[in-house]
Protein backbone atom coordinates (compact mmCIF):
# COMPACT_ATOMS: atom_id res chain seq x y z
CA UNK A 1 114.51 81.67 104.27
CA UNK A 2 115.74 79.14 101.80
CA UNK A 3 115.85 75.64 103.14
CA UNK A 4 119.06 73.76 103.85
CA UNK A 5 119.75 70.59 102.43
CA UNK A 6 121.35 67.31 103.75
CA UNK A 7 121.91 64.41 102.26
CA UNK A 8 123.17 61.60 104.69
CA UNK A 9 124.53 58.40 102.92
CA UNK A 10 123.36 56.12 105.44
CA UNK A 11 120.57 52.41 105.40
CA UNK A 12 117.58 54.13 107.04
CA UNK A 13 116.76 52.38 110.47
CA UNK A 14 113.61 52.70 112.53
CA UNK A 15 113.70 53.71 115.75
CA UNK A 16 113.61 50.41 117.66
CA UNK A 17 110.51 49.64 120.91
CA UNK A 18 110.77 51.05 123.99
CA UNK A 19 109.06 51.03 127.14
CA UNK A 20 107.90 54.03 129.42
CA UNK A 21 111.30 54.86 130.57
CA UNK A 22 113.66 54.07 127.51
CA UNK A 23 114.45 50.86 128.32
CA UNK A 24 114.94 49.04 125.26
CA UNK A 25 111.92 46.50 124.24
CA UNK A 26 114.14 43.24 124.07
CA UNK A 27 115.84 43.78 120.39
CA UNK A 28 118.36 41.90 119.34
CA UNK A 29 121.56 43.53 120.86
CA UNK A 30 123.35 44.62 117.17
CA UNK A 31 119.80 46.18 116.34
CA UNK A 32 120.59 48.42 119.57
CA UNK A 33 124.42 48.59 118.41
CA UNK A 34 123.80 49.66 114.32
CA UNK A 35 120.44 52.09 115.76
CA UNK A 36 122.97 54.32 118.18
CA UNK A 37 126.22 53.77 115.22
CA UNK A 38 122.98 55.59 112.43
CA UNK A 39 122.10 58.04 115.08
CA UNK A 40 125.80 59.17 114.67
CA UNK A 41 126.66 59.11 111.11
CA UNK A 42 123.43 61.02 110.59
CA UNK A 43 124.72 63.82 113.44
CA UNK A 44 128.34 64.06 112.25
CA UNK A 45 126.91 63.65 108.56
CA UNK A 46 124.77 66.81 108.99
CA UNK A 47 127.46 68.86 110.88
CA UNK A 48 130.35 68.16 108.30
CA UNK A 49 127.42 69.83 105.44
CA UNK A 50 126.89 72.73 107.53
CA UNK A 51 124.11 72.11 109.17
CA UNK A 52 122.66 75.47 110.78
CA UNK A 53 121.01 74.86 114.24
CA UNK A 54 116.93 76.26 114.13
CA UNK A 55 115.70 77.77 117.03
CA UNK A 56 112.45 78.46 116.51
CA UNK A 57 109.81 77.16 114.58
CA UNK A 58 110.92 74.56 111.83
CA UNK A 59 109.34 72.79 109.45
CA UNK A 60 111.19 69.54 107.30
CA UNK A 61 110.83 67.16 104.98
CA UNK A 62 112.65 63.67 104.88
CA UNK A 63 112.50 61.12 102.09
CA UNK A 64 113.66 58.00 103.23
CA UNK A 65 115.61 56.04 100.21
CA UNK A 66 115.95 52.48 100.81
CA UNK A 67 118.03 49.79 99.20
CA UNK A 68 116.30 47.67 96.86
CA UNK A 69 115.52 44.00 97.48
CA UNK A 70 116.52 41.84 94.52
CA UNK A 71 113.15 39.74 95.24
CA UNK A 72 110.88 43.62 94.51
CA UNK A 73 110.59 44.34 90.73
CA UNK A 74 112.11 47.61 89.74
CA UNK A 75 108.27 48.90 88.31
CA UNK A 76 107.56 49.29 92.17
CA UNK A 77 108.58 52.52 93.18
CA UNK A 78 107.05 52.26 97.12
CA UNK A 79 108.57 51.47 99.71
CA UNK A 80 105.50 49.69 102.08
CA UNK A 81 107.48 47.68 103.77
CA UNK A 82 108.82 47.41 107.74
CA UNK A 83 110.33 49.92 108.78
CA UNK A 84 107.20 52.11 109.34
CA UNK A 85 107.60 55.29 108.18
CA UNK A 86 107.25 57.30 111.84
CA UNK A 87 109.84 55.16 113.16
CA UNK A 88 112.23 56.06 110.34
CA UNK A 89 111.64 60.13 111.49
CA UNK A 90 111.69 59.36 115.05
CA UNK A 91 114.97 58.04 114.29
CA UNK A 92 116.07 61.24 112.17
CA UNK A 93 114.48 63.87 114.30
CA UNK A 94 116.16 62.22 117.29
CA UNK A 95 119.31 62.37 115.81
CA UNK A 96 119.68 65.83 114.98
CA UNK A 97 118.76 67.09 118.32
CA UNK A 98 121.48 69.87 118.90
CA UNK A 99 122.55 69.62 115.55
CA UNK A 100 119.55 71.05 113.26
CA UNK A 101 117.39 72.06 115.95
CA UNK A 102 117.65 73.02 119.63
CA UNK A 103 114.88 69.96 120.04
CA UNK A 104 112.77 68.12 117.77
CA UNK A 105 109.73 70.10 119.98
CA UNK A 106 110.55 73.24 117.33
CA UNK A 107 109.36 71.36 114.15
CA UNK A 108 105.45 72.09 113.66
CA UNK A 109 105.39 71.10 110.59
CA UNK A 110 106.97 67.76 108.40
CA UNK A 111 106.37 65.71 105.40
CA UNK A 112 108.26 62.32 104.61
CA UNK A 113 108.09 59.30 102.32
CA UNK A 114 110.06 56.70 101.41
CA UNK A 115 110.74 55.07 98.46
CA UNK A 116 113.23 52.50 96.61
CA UNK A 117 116.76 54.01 94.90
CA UNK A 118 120.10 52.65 93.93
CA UNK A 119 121.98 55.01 96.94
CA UNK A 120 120.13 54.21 99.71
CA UNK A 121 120.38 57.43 102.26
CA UNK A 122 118.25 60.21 104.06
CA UNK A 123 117.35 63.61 101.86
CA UNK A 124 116.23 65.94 104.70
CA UNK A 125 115.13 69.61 103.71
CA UNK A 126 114.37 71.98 106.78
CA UNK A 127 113.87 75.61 107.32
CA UNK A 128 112.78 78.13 110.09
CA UNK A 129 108.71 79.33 109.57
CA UNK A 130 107.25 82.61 110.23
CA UNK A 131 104.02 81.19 111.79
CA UNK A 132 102.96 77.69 112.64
């Protein structure tokens, strides 16, 4: 199956702390306000590109392109700087819950990185797998 494509013009945001029982980890209250205003441009986003929803085993790929700081030199192409990667595809995979995939259980298999670029978004490629 070829993969689909999505690209979702969006600042990448981590996933901010939470305890045990999703209560949020004290963040500042517009960290809480811009995480759940990402988690729906990246939904909508991926629904408006046609999105198809997976229900079986996935696997995807997410590079993470992130606005470059005027202070980094443009010879450094990684990004290895907070946010941590994981918490940048916690955020995705979260987010396209009932959108790409019945539940971000299905993917078995991912690869992601993130870098520096002049249009800051989220490539995602994801397909369904034969065998995991």
């Amino acid at each position: 199956m070829k993969p689909i494509e999505l690209f979702i013009d969006v600042v990448p945001m981590g996933k901010p702390r939470m305890t045990q029982r999703d209560k949020w980890l004290n963040p500042p209250r517009d960290c809480v306000a811009r995480y759940w205003a990402m988690k729906d441009v990246i939904g909508l986003s991926a629904n408006s590109q046609g999105a198809k929803l997976m229900t079986s085993a996935t696997v995807a790929h997410f590079v993470f392109i992130m606005p470059r700081p005027k202070s980094v030199s443009k010879k450094v192409e990684n990004h290895i700087v907070k946010p941590d990667l994981d918490n940048l595809v916690k955020a995705v995979k979260d987010s396209l819950n009932g959108v790409c995939w019945v539940d971000d259980a299905l993917i078995c298999e991912f690869y992601a990185s993130k870098e520096y670029g002049t249009k800051p978004g989220i490539l995602i490629q994801y397909s369904e797998v034969e065998k995991c």
